[in-house]
Protein backbone atom coordinates (compact mmCIF):
# COMPACT_ATOMS: atom_id res chain seq x y z
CA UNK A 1 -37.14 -189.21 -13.16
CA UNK A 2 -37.74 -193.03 -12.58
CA UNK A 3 -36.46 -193.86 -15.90
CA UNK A 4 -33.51 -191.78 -15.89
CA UNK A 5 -31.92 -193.24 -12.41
CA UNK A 6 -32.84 -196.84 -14.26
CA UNK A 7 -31.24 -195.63 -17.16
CA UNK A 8 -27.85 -194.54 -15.54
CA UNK A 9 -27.93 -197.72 -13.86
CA UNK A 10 -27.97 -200.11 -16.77
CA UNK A 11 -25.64 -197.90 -18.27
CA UNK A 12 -23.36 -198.20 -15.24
CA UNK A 13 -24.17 -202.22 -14.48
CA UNK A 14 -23.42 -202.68 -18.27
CA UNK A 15 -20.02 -201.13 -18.56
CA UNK A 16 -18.51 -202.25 -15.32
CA UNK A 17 -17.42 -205.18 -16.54
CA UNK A 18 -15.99 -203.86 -19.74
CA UNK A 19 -13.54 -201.56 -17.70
CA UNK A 20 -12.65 -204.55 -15.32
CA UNK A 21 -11.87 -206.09 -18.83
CA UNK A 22 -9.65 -203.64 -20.11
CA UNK A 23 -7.63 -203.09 -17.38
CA UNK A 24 -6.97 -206.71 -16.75
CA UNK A 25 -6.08 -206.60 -20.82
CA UNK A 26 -3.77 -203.35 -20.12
CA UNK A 27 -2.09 -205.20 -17.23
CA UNK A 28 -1.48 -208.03 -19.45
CA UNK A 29 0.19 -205.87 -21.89
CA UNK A 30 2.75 -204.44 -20.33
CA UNK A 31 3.58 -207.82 -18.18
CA UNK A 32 3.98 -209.37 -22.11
CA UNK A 33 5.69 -206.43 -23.43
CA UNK A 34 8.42 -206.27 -20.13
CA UNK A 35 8.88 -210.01 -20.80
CA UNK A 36 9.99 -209.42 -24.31
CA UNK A 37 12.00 -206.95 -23.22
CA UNK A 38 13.84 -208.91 -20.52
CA UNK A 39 13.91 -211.83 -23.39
CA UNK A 40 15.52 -208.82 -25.64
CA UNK A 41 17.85 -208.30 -23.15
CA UNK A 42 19.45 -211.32 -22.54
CA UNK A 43 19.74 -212.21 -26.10
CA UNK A 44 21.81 -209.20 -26.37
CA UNK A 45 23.83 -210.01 -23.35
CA UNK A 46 24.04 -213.77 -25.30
CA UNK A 47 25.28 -211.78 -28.37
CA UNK A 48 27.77 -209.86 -27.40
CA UNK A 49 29.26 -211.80 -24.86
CA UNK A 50 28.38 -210.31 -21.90
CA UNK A 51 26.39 -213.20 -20.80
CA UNK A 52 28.06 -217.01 -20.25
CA UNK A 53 25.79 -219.84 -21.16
CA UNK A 54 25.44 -220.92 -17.82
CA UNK A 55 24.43 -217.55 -16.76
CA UNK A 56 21.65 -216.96 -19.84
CA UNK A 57 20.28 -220.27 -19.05
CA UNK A 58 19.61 -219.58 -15.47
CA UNK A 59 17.97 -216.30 -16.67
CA UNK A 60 15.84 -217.69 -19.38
CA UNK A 61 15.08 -220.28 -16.77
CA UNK A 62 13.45 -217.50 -14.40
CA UNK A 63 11.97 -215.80 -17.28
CA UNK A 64 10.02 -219.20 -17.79
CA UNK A 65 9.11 -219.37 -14.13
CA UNK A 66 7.61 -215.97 -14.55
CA UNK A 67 5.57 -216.95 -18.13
CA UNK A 68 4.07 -219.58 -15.64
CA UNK A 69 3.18 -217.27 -12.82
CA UNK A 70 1.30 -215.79 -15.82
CA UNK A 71 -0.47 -218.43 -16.96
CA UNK A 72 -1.42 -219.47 -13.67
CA UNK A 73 -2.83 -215.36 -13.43
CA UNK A 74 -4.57 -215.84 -17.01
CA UNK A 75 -6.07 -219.61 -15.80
CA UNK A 76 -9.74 -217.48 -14.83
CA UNK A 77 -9.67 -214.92 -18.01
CA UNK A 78 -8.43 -211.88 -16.41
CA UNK A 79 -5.02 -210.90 -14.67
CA UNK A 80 -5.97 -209.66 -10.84
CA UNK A 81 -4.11 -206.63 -9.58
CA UNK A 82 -2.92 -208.41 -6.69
CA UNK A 83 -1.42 -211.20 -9.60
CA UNK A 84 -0.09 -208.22 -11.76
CA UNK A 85 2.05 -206.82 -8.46
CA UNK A 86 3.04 -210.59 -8.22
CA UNK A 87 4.50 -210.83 -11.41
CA UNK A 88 5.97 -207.42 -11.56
CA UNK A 89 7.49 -208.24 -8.47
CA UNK A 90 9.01 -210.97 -10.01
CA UNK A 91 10.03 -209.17 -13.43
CA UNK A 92 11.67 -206.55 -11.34
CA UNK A 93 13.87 -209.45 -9.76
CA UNK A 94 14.54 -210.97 -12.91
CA UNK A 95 15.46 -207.25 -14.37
CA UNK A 96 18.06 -206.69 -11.39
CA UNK A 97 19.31 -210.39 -12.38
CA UNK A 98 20.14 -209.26 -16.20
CA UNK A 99 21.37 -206.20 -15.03
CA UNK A 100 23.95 -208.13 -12.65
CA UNK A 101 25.04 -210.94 -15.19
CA UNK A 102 25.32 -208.58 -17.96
CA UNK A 103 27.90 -206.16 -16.04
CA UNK A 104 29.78 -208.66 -14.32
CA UNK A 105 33.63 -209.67 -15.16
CA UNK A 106 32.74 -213.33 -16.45
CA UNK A 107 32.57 -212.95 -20.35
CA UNK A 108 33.00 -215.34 -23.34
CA UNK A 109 35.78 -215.54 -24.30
C-alpha cells in the first residue's frame, strides 16, 4: 500500500512540471500564430491598397510593441497565464486596429 501512494506521487511530482510546460508552449503558439496572422493581415491591407503607409507603419509599429510584451513574457522560459491574457489583450486591440484601417475611406491611390 506504502509503495503504491509513493508511487502515484512520483508519478504525479514528476509530470507536473511537464504539463506546466506544455501549456506555457500551447499559449505560446497561438500568441505566435495570431501574430502572423495580424502580420498577414496588414500585408494584405499593404497590397491591395486598403492600407496607407502611414497607417501600416503605425500597425506594424504596435505589432512590434506586442513581439516585446512577448519577449518580456518568454524572459523566465515559460509564458504565465496572467502574461498570455496580457498579450491577447493587446492582439485583440491591435486586431480591432487592422480591422479599422483596412475598412476605412483613406486608400492608395
Amino acid at each position: 500500500m506504502f509503495t503504491k501512494i509513493l508511487f502515484t506521487l512520483l508519478i504525479a511530482v514528476t509530470t507536473l512540471p511537464v504539463f506546466a510546460q506544455s501549456n506555457s508552449q500551447l499559449r505560446q503558439q497561438q500568441i505566435d500564430q495570431r501574430q502572423a496572422n495580424q502580420a498577414r493581415r496588414i500585408a494584405q491591407g499593404q497590397a491591395s491598397g486598403q492600407l496607407t503607409p502611414q497607417e501600416a507603419a503605425r500597425l506594424k509599429r504596435q505589432q512590434e510593441q506586442i513581439r516585446r510584451m512577448e519577449a518580456r513574457a518568454q524572459a523566465d522560459g515559460r509564458v504565465s497565464a496572467k502574461e498570455a491574457a496580457r498579450i491577447q489583450r493587446a492582439q485583440d486591440n491591435a486586431s480591432r486596429n487592422i480591422r479599422r484601417e483596412r475598412t476605412d475611406a483613406q486608400r492608395v491611390r
